[in-house]
N, C-alpha and C. Protein backbone atom coordinates (compact mmCIF):
# COMPACT_ATOMS: atom_id res chain seq x y z
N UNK A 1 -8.89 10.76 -5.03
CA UNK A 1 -8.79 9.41 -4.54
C UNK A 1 -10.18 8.77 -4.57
N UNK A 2 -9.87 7.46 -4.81
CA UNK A 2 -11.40 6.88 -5.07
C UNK A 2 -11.64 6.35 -3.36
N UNK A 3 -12.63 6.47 -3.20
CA UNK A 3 -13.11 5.92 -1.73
C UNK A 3 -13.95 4.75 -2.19
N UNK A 4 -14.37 4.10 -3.19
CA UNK A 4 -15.40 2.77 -3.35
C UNK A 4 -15.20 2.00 -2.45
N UNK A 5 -14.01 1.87 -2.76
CA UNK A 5 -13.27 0.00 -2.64
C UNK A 5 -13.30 0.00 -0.71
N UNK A 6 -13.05 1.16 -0.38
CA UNK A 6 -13.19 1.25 1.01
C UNK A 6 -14.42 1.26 1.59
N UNK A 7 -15.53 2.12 0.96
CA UNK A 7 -16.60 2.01 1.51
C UNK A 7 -16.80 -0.11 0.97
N UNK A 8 -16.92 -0.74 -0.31
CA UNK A 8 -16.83 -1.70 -0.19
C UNK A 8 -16.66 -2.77 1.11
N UNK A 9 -15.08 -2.35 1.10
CA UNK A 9 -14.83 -3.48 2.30
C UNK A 9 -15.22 -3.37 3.60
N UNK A 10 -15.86 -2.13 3.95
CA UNK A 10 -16.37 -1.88 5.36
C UNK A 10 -18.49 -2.27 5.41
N UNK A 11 -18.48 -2.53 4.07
CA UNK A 11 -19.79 -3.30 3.68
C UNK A 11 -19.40 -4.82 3.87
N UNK A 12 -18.71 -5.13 3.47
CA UNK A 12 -18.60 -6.44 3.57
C UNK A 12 -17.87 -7.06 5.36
N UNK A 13 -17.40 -6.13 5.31
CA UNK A 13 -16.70 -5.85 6.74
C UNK A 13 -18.33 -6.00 7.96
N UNK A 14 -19.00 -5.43 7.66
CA UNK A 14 -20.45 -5.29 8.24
C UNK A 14 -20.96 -6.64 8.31
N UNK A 15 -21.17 -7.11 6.87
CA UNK A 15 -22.04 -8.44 6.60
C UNK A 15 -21.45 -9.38 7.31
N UNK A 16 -19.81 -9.79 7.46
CA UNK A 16 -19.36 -10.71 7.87
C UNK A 16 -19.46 -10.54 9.40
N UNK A 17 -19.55 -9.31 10.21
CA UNK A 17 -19.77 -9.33 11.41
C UNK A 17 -21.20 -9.76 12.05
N UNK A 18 -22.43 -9.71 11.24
CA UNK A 18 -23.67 -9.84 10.98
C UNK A 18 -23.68 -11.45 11.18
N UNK A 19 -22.55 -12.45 10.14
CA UNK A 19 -22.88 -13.76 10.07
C UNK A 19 -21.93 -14.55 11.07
N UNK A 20 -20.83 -13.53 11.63
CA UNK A 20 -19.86 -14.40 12.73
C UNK A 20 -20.56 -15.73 13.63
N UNK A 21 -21.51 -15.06 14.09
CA UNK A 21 -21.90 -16.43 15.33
C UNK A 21 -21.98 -17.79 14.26
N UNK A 22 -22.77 -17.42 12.97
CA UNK A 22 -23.29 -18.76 12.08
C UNK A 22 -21.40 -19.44 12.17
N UNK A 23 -20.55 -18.78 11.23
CA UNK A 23 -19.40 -18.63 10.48
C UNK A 23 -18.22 -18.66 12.21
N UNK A 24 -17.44 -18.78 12.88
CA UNK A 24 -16.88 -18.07 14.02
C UNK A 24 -15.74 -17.76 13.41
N UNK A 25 -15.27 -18.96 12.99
CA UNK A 25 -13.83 -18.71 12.92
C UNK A 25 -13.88 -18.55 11.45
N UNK A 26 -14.20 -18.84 10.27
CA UNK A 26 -14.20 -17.97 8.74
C UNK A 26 -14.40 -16.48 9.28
N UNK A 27 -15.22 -16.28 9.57
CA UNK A 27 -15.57 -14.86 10.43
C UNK A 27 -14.35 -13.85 10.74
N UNK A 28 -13.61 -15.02 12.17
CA UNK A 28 -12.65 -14.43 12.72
C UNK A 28 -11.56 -14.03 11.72
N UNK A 29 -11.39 -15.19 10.60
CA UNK A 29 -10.30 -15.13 9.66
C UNK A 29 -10.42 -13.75 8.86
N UNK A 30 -11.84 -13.83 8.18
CA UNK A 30 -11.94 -13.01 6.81
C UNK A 30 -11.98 -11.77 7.58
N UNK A 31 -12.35 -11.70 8.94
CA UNK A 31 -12.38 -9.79 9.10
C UNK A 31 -10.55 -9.68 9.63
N UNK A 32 -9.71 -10.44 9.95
CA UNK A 32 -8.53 -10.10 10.02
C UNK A 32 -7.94 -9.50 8.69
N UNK A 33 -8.22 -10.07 7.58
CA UNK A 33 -8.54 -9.39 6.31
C UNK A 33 -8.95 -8.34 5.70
N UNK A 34 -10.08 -8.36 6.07
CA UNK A 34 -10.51 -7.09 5.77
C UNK A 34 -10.46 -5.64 6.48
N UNK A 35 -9.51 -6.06 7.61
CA UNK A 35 -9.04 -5.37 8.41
C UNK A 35 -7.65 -4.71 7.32
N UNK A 36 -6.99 -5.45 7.75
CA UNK A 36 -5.58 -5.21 7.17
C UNK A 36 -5.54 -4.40 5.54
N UNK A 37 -6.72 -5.08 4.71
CA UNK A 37 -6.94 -4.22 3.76
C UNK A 37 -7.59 -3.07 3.53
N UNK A 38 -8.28 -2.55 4.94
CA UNK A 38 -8.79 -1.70 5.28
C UNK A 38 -7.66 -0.54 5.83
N UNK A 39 -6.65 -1.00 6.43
CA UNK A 39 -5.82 -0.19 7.22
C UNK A 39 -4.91 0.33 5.62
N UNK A 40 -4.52 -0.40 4.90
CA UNK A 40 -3.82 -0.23 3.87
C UNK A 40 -4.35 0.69 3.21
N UNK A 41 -5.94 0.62 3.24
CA UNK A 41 -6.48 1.62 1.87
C UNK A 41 -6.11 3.25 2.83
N UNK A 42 -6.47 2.78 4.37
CA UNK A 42 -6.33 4.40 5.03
C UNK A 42 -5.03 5.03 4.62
N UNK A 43 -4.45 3.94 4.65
CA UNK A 43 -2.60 4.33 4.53
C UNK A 43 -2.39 5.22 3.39
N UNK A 44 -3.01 4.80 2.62
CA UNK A 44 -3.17 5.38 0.94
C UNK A 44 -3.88 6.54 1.21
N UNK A 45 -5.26 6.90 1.76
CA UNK A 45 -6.01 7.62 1.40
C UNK A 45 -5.01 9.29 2.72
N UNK A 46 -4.37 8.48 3.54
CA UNK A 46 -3.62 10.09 4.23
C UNK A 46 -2.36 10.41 3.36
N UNK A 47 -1.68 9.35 2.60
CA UNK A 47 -0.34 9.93 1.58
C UNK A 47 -1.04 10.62 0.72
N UNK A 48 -1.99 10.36 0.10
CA UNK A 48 -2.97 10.98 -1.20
C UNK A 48 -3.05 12.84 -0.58
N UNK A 49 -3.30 12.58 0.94
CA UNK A 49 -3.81 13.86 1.70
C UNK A 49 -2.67 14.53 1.64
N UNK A 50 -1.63 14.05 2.13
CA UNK A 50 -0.24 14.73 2.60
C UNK A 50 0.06 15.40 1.44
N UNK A 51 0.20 14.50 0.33
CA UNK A 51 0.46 15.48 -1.38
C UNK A 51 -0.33 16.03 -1.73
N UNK A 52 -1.28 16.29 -1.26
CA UNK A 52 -2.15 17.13 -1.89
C UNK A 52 -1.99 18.19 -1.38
N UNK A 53 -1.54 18.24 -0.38
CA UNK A 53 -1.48 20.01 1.04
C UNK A 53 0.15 19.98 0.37
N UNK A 54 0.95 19.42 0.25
CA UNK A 54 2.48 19.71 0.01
C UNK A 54 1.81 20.55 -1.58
N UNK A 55 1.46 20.03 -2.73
CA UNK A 55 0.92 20.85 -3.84
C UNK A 55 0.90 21.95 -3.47
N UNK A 56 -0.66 22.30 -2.54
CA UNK A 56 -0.98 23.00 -2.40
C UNK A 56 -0.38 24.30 -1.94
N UNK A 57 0.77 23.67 -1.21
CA UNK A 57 1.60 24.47 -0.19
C UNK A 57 2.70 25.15 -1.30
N UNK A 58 3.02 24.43 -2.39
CA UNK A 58 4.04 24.89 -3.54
C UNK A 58 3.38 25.76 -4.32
N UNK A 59 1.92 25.77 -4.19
CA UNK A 59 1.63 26.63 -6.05
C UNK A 59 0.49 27.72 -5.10
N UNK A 60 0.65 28.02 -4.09
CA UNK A 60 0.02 29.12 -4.03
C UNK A 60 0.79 30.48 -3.79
């Protein structure tokens, strides 16, 4: 599984918390965002986990 795109959005996830006071509510908006696409990539990255131990669990 690729982890980029996650470390990505938790960079950008950073910066936008950094500029909230300037930004409040773009702020408030875009990290509801990058939230949700954050929760999604986790979603992905424990099914990726789960098949990988079910494999594992078949071919040894």
């Amino acid at each position: 599984m690729d982890y980029r795109r996650a470390v990505d959005l938790a960079i950008q996830r950073h910066q936008v918390e950094m500029a909230g006071p300037q930004f409040p509510k773009f702020s408030e908006n875009y990290m509801k965002f990058l939230d949700g696409q954050l929760r999604e990539i986790n979603f992905q990255i424990a099914i990726s986990s789960v098949m990988q131990y079910i494999v594992f669990l078949y071919t040894r």
